[in-house]
C-alpha atoms as a PDB file:
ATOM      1  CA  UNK A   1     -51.057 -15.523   3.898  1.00  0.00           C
ATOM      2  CA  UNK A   2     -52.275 -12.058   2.371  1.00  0.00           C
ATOM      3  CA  UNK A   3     -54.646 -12.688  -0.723  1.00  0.00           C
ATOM      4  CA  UNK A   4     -55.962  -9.925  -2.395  1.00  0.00           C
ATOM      5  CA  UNK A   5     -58.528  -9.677  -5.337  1.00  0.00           C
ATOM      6  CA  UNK A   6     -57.517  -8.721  -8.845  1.00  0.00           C
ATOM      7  CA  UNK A   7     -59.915  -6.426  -9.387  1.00  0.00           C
ATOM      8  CA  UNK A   8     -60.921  -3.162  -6.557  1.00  0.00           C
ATOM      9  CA  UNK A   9     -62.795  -0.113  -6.955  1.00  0.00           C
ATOM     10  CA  UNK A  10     -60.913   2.803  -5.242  1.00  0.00           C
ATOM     11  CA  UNK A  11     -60.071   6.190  -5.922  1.00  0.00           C
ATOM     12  CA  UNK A  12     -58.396   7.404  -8.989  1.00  0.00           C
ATOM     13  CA  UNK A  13     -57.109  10.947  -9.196  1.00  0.00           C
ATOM     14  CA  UNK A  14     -57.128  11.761 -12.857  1.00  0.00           C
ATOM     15  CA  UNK A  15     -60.687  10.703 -13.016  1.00  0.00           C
ATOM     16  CA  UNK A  16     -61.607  12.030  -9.624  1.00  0.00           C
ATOM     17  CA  UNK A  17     -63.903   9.940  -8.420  1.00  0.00           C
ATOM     18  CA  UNK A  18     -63.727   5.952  -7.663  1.00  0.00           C
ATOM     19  CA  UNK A  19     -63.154   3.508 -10.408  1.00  0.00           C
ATOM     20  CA  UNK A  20     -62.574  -0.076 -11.337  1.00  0.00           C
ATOM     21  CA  UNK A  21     -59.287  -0.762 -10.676  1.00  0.00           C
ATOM     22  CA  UNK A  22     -56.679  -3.584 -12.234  1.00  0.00           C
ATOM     23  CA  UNK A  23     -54.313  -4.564  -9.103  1.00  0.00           C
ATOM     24  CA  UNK A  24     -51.038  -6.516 -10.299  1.00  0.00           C
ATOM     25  CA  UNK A  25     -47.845  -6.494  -7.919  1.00  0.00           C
ATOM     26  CA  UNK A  26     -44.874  -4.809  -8.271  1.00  0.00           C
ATOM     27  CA  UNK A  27     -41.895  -6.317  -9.812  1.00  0.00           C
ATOM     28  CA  UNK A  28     -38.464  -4.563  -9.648  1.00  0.00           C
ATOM     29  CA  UNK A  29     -37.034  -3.815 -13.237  1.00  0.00           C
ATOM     30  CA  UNK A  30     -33.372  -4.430 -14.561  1.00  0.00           C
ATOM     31  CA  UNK A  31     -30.560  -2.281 -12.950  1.00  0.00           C
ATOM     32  CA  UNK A  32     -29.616   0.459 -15.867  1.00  0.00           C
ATOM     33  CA  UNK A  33     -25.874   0.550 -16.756  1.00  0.00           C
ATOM     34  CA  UNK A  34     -26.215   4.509 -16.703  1.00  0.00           C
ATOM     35  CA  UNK A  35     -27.342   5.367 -13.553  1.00  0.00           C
ATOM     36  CA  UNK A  36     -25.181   7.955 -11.546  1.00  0.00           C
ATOM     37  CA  UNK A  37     -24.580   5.696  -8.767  1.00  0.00           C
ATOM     38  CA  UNK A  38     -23.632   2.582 -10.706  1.00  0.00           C
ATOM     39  CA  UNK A  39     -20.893   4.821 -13.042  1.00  0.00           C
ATOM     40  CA  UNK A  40     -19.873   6.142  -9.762  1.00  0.00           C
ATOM     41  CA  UNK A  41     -19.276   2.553  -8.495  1.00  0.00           C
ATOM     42  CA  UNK A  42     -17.730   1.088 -11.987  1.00  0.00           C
ATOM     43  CA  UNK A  43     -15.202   4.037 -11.818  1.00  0.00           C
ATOM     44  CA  UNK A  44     -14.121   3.575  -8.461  1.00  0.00           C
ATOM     45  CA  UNK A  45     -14.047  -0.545  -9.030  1.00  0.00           C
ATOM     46  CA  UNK A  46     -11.551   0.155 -11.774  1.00  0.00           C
ATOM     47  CA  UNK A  47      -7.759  -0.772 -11.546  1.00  0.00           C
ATOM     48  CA  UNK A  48      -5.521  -1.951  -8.685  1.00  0.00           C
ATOM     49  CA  UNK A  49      -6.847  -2.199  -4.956  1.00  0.00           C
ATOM     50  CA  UNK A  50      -9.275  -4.891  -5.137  1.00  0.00           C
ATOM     51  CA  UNK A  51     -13.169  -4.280  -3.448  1.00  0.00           C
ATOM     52  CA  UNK A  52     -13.863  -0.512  -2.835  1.00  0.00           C
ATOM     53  CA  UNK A  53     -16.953  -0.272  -1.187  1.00  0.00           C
ATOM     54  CA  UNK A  54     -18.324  -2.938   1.529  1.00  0.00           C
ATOM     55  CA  UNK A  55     -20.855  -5.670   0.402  1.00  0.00           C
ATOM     56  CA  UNK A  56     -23.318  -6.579   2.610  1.00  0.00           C
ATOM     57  CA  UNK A  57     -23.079 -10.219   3.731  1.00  0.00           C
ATOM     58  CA  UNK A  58     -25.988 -10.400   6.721  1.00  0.00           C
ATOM     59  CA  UNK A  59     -29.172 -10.196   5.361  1.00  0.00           C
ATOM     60  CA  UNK A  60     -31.663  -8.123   8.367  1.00  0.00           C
ATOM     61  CA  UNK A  61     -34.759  -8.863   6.823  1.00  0.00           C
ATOM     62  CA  UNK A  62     -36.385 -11.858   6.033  1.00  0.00           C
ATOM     63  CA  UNK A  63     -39.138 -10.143   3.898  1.00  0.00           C
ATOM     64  CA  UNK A  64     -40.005  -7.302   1.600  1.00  0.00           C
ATOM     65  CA  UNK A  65     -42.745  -5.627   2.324  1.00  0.00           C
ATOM     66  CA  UNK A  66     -45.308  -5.549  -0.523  1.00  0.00           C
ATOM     67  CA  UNK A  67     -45.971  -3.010  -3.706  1.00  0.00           C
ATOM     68  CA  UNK A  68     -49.640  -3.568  -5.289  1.00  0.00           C
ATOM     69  CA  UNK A  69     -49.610  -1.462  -8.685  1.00  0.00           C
ATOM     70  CA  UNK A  70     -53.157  -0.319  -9.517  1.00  0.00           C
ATOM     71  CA  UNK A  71     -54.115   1.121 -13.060  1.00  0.00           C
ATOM     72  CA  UNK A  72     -57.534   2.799 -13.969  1.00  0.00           C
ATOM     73  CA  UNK A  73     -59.376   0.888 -16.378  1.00  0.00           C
ATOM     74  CA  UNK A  74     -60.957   4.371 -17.585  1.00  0.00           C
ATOM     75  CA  UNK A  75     -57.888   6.847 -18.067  1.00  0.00           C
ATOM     76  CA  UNK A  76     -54.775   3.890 -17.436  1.00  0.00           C
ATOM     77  CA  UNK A  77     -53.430   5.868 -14.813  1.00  0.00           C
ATOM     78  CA  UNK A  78     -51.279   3.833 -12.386  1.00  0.00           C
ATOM     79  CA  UNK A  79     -50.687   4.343  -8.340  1.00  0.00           C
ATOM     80  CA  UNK A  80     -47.981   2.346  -6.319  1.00  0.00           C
ATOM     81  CA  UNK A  81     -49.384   0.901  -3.006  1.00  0.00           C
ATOM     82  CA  UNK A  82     -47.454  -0.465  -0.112  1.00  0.00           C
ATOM     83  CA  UNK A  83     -49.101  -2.791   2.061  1.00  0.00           C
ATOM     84  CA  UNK A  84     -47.600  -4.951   5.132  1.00  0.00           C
ATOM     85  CA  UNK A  85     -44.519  -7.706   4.188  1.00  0.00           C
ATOM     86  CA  UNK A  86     -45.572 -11.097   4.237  1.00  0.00           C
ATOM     87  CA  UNK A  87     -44.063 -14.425   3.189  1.00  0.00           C
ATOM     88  CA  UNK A  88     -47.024 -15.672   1.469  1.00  0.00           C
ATOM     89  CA  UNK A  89     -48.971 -13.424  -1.338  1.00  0.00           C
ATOM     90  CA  UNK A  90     -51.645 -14.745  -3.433  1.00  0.00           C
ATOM     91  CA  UNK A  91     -53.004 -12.324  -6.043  1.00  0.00           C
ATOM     92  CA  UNK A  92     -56.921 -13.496  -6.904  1.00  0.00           C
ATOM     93  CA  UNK A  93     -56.762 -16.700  -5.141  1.00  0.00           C
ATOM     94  CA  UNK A  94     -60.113 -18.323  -3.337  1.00  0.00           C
ATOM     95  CA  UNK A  95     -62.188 -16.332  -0.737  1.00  0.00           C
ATOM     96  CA  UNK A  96     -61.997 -18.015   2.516  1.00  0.00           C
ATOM     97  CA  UNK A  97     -65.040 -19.591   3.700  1.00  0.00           C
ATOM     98  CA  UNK A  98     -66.454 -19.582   7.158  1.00  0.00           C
ATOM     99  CA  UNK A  99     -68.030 -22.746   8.310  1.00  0.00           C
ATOM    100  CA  UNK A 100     -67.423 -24.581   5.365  1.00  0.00           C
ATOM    101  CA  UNK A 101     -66.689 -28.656   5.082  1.00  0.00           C
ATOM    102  CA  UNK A 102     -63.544 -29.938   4.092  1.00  0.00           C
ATOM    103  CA  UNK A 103     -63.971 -31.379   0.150  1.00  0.00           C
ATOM    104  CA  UNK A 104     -61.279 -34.185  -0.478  1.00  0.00           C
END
């Protein structure tokens, strides 16, 4: 289980120097309809001769490995960072505590 805070003070390099910095994670956006590869594929799709190209049916991974996006909160600029894949990811959740008693 990775948790990570929602707020870090690292590096920015607009501001050059380090600054308080807004993590969120990454989230994949919609496909676009006009993307090269995606005309390419719609074109060759079209007509007789059923499936063109080969869909993948065996998955090899059984996670994605992580994307934190941080932004500045001085200039708003935004860096993508890649950390280790996981199964579990908790953005801002409770600090673990060391020694601590069990509270039902």
């Amino acid at each position: 289980m990775v948790n990570i805070p929602k707020a870090r003070n690292t590096y920015c390099a607009k501001c050059n120097k380090h600054t308080k910095m807004k993590v969120t994670q990454y989230k994949k956006s919609a496909e676009s309809k006009q993307a090269q590869g995606r005309r390419r594929y719609d074109r060759k799709q079209q007509g007789f001769g059923g499936q063109s190209k080969p869909i993948l049916r065996r998955k090899a991974k059984t996670t994605k490995k992580l994307v934190l996006r941080i932004e500045c909160s001085a200039c708003k600029w935004k860096h993508q960072c890649p950390i280790k894949r996981t199964k579990h990811f908790e953005l801002g959740g409770e600090k673990k505590r060391k020694g601590q008693m069990i509270q039902f």
